[in-house]
Protein backbone atom coordinates (compact mmCIF):
# COMPACT_ATOMS: atom_id res chain seq x y z
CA UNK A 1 -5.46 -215.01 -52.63
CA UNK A 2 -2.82 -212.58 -53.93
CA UNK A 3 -0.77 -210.54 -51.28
CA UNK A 4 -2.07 -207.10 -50.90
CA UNK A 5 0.45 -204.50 -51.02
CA UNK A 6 0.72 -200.91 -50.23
CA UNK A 7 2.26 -198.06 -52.06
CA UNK A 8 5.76 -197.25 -51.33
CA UNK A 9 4.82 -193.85 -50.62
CA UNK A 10 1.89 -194.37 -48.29
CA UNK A 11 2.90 -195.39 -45.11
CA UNK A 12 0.15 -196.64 -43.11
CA UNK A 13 -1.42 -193.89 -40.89
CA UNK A 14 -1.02 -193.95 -37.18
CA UNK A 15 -4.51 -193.40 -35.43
CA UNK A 16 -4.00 -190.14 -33.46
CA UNK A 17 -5.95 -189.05 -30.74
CA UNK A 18 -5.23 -185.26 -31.76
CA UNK A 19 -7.84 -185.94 -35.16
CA UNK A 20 -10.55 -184.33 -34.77
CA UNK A 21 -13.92 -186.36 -36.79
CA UNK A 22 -15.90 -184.30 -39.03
CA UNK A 23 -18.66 -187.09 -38.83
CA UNK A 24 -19.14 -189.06 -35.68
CA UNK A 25 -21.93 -192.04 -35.47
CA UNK A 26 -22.78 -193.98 -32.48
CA UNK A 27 -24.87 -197.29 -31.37
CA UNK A 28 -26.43 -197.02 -35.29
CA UNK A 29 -29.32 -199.80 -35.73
CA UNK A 30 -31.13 -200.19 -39.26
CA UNK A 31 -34.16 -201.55 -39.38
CA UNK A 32 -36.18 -202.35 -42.80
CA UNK A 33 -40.06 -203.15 -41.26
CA UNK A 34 -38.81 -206.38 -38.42
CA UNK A 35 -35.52 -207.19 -39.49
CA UNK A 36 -32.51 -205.68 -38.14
CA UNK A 37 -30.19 -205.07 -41.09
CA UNK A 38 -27.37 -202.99 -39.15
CA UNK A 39 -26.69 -203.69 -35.47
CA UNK A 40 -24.82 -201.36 -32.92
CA UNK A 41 -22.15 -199.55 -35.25
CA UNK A 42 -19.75 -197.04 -34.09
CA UNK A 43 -17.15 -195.64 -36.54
CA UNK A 44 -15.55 -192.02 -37.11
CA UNK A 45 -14.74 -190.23 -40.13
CA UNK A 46 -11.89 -187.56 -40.51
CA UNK A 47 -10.67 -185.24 -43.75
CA UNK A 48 -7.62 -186.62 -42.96
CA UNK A 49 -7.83 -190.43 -43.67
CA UNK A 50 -10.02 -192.15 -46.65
CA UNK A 51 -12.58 -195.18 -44.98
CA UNK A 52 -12.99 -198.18 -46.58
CA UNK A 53 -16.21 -200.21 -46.13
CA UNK A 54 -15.44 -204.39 -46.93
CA UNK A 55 -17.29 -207.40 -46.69
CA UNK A 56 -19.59 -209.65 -47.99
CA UNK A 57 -22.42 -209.18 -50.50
CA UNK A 58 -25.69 -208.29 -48.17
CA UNK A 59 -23.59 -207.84 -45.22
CA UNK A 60 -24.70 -203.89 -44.65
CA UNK A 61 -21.68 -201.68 -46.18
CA UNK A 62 -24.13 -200.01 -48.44
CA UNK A 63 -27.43 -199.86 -46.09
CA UNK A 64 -25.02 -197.99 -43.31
CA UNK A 65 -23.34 -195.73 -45.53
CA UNK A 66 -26.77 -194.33 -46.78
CA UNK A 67 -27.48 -193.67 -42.98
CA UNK A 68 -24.73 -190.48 -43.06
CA UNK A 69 -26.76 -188.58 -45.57
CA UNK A 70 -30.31 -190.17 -44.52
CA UNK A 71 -30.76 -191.94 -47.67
CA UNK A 72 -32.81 -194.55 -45.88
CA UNK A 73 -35.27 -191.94 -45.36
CA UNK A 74 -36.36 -192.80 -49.08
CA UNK A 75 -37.02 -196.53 -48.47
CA UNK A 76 -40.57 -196.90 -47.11
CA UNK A 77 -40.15 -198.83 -43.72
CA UNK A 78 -36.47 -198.26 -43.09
CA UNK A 79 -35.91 -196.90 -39.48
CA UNK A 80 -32.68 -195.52 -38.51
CA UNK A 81 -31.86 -195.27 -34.35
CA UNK A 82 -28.80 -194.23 -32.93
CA UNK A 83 -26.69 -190.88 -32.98
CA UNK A 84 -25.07 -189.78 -36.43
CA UNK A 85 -23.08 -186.24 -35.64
CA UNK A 86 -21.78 -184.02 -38.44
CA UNK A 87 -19.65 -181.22 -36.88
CA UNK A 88 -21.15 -182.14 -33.75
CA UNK A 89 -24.52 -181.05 -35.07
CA UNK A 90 -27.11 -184.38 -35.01
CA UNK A 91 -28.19 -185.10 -38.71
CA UNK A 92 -30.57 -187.54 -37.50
CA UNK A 93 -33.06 -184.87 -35.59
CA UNK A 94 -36.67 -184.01 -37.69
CA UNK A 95 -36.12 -180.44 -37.59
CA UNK A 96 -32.77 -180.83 -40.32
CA UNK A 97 -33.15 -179.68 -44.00
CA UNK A 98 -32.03 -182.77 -45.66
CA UNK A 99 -31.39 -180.79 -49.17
CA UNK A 100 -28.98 -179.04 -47.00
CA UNK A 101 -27.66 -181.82 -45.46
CA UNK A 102 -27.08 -183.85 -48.71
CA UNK A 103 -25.29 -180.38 -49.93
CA UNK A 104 -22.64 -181.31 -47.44
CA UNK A 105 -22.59 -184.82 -47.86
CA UNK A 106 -22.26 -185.76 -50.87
CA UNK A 107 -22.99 -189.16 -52.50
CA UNK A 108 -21.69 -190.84 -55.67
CA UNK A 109 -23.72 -194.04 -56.73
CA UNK A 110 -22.37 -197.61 -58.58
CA UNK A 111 -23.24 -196.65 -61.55
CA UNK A 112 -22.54 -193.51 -63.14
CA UNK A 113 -26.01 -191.14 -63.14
CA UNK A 114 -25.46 -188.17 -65.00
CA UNK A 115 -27.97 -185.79 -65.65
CA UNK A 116 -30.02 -185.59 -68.99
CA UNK A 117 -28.33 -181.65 -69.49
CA UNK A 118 -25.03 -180.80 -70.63
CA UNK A 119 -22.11 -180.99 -68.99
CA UNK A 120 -21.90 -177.84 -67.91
CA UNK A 121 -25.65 -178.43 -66.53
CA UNK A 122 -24.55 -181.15 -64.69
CA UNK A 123 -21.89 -179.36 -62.50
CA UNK A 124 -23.68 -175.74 -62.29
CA UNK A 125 -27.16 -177.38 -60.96
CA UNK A 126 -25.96 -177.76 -57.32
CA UNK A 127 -24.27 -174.20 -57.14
CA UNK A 128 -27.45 -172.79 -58.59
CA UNK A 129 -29.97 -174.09 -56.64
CA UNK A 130 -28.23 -173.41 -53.32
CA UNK A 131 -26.91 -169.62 -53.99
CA UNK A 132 -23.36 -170.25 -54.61
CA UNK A 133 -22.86 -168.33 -57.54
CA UNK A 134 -24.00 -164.40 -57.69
CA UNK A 135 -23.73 -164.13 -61.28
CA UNK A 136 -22.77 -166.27 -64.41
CA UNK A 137 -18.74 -165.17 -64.15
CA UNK A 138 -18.73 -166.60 -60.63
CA UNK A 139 -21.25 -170.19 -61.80
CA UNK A 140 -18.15 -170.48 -64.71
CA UNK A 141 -15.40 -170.83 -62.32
CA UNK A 142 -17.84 -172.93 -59.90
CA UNK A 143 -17.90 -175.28 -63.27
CA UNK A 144 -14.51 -175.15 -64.63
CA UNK A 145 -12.98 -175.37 -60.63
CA UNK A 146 -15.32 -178.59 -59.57
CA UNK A 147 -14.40 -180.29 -63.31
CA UNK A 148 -10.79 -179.58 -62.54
CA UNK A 149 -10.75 -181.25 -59.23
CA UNK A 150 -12.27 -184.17 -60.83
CA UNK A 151 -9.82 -184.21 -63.29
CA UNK A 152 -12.14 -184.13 -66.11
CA UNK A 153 -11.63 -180.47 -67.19
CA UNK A 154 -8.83 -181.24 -69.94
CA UNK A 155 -11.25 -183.94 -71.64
CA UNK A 156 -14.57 -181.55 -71.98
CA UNK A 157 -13.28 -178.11 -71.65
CA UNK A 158 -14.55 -177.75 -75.39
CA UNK A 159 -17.18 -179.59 -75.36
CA UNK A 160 -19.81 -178.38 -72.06
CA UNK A 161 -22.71 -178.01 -74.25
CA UNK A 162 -22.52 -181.64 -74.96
CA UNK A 163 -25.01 -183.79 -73.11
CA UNK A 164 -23.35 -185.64 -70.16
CA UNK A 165 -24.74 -188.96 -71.00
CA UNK A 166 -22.37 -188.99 -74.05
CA UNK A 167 -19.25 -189.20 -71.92
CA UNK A 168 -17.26 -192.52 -71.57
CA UNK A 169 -18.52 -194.34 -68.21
CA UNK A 170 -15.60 -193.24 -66.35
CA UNK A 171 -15.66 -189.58 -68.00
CA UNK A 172 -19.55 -189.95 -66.46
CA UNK A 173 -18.52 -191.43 -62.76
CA UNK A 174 -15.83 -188.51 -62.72
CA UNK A 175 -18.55 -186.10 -63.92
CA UNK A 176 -20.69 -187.22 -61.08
CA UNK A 177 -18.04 -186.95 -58.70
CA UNK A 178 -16.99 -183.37 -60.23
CA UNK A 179 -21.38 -182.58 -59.31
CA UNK A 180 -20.94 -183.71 -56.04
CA UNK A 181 -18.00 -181.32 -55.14
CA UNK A 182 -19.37 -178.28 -56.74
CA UNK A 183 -21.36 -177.43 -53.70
CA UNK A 184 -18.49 -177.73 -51.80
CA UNK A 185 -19.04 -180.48 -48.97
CA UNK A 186 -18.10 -181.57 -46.34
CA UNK A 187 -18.23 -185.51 -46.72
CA UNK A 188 -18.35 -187.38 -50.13
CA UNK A 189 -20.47 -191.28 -49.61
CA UNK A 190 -19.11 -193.48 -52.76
CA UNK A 191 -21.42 -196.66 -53.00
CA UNK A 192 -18.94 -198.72 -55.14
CA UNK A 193 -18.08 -195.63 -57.53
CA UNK A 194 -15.75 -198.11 -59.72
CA UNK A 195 -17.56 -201.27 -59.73
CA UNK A 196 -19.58 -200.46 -63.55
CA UNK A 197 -15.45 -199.57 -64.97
CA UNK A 198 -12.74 -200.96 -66.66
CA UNK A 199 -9.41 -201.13 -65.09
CA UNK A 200 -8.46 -197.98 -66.81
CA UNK A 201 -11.23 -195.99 -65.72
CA UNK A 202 -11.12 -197.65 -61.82
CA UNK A 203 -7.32 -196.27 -61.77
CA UNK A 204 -8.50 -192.63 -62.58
CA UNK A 205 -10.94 -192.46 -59.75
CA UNK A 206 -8.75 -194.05 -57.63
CA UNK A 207 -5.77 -191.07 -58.38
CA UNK A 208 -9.02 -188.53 -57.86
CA UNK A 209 -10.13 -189.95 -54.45
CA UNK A 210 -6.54 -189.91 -53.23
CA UNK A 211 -6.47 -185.92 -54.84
CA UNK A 212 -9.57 -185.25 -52.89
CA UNK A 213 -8.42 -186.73 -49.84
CA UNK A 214 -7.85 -183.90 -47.00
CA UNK A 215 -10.49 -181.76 -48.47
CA UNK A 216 -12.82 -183.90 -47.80
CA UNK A 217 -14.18 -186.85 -45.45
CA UNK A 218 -14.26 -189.66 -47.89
CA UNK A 219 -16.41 -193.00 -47.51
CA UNK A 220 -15.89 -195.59 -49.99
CA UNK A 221 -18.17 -199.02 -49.95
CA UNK A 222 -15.92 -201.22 -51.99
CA UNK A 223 -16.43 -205.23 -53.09
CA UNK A 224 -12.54 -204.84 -53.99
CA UNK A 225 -10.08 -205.32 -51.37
CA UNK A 226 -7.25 -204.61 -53.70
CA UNK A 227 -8.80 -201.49 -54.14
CA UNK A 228 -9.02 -200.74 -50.24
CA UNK A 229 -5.54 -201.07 -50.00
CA UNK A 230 -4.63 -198.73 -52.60
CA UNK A 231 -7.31 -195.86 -51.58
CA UNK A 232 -7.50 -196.55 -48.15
CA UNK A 233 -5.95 -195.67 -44.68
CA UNK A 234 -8.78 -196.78 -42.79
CA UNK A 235 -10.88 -200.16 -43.37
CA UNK A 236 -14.39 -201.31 -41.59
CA UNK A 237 -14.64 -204.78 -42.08
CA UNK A 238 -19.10 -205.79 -42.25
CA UNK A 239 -20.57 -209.41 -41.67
CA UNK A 240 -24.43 -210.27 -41.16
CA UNK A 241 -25.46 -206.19 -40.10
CA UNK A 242 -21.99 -205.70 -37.37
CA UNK A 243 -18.87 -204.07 -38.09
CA UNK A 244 -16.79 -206.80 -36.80
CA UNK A 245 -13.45 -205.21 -37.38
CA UNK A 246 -12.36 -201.50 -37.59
CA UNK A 247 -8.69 -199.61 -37.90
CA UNK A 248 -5.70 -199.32 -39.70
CA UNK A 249 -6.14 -200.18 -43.12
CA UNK A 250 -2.50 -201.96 -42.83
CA UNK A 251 -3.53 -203.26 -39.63
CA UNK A 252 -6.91 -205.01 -41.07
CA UNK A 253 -5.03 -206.48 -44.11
CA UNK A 254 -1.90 -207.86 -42.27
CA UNK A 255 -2.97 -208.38 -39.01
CA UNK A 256 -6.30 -208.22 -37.87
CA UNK A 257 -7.96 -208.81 -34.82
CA UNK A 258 -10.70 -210.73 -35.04
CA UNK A 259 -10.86 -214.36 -36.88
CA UNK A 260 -13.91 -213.22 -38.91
CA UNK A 261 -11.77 -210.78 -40.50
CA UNK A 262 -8.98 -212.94 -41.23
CA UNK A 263 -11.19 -215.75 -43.04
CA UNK A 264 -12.20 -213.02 -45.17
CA UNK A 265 -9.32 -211.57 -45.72
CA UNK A 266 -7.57 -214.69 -46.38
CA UNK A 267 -10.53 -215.56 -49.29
CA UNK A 268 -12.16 -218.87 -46.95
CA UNK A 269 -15.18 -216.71 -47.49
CA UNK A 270 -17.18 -214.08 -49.39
């Protein structure tokens, strides 16, 4: 396996106990009818660091992330137990609006699911459904500001009346990504947002996650360890349901703990 190395002008992050986590989950079990797909995880998230979710195919990066915008909820039989906090507020309790909740935490999918509108659809259906624009002035700059952060506005400034589905498939992940902020969240889930894109594609939403990082609590599921490294400053390493390994995303690469981690790491398996 190729060495992993870090950019020059990322230093690995120090964990610091003065961080305070806009998303906290605790003693999270999955279930999906009998079997137990996620067992006892425990992991914070923070505006200030980007998580990286590794491991195996079937090894529960995907089935936990969904947990942190109750996703699961869709899948008929999937039971979610444990304590998932978002501001200190528990997402997890009946009585939560779940449209609000996925307002604030976002998701972007593996592959790229625009919209059947125009562009300009795409990005001003979140704003208008949830009151964040008082007039048409105010849903323009919602558009042109969330297509700017998603460094997309340059590419279909002239062309919003054009349906999104005839966008590149990176133009369409960064579209998707550019929906997701316009509401303004809090937390933005990627489920493998690069895995459907060519290199050149995969290094524009990598520069856009590291853009977006501060403003947001970022999760990113990733089958690319390379790309961990790059995005990253915090990794979760998954096997069979656990999170075996969590920290540093230096740490996990060049050092890690636990022996599971390392035999991944080091390519003996995957």
């Amino acid at each position: 396996m190729n060495a992993i190395n870090f950019p020059a002008n990322q230093p690995p992050d120090r964990i610091s106990a003065s961080i305070v986590p806009k998303m906290t989950a605790r003693n999270i079990d999955v279930f999906y009818g009998a079997k137990q797909a996620i067992r006892n995880v425990s992991i914070d998230f923070s505006r200030e660091h980007v998580t990286a979710f590794i491991g195996p195919s079937g090894c529960g990066k995907s089935t936990i992330l969904r947990c942190f915008n109750r996703m699961n909820d869709t899948i008929e039989g999937a039971r979610v137990t444990g304590e998932i906090r978002l501001d200190g507020v528990d997402i997890t309790s009946p009585a939560l609006d779940v449209v609000q909740l996925r307002a604030r935490v976002g998701m972007v999918f593996q592959k790229p699911n625009p919209f059947p509108k125009s562009i300009y659809e795409n990005i001003a259906y979140g704003p208008r459904i949830h009151g964040l624009a008082a007039s048409r002035a105010d849903l323009d700059g919602v558009v042109e500001s969330a297509l700017r952060r998603a460094g997309l506005w340059d590419e279909v400034k002239d062309r919003l009346k054009d349906s999104g589905t005839t966008l590149s498939g990176g133009q369409q992940q960064r579209l998707c990504i550019a929906r997701a902020i316009a509401v303004d969240p809090e937390v933005i889930l990627m489920d493998e947002p690069c895995s459907a894109l060519d290199p050149v594609a995969t290094a524009k939403i990598e520069e856009l996650i590291d853009d977006l990082r501060g403003r947001y609590a970022i999760v990113i599921v990733t089958h690319n360890m390379q790309q961990a490294a790059r995005v990253s400053q915090r990794t979760a390493f998954f096997h069979n349901g656990a999170m075996v390994e969590y920290g540093e995303t230096s740490m996990i690469f060049t050092n890690p703990v636990q022996a599971r981690t390392k035999d991944y790491i080091t390519g003996r398996y995957g």
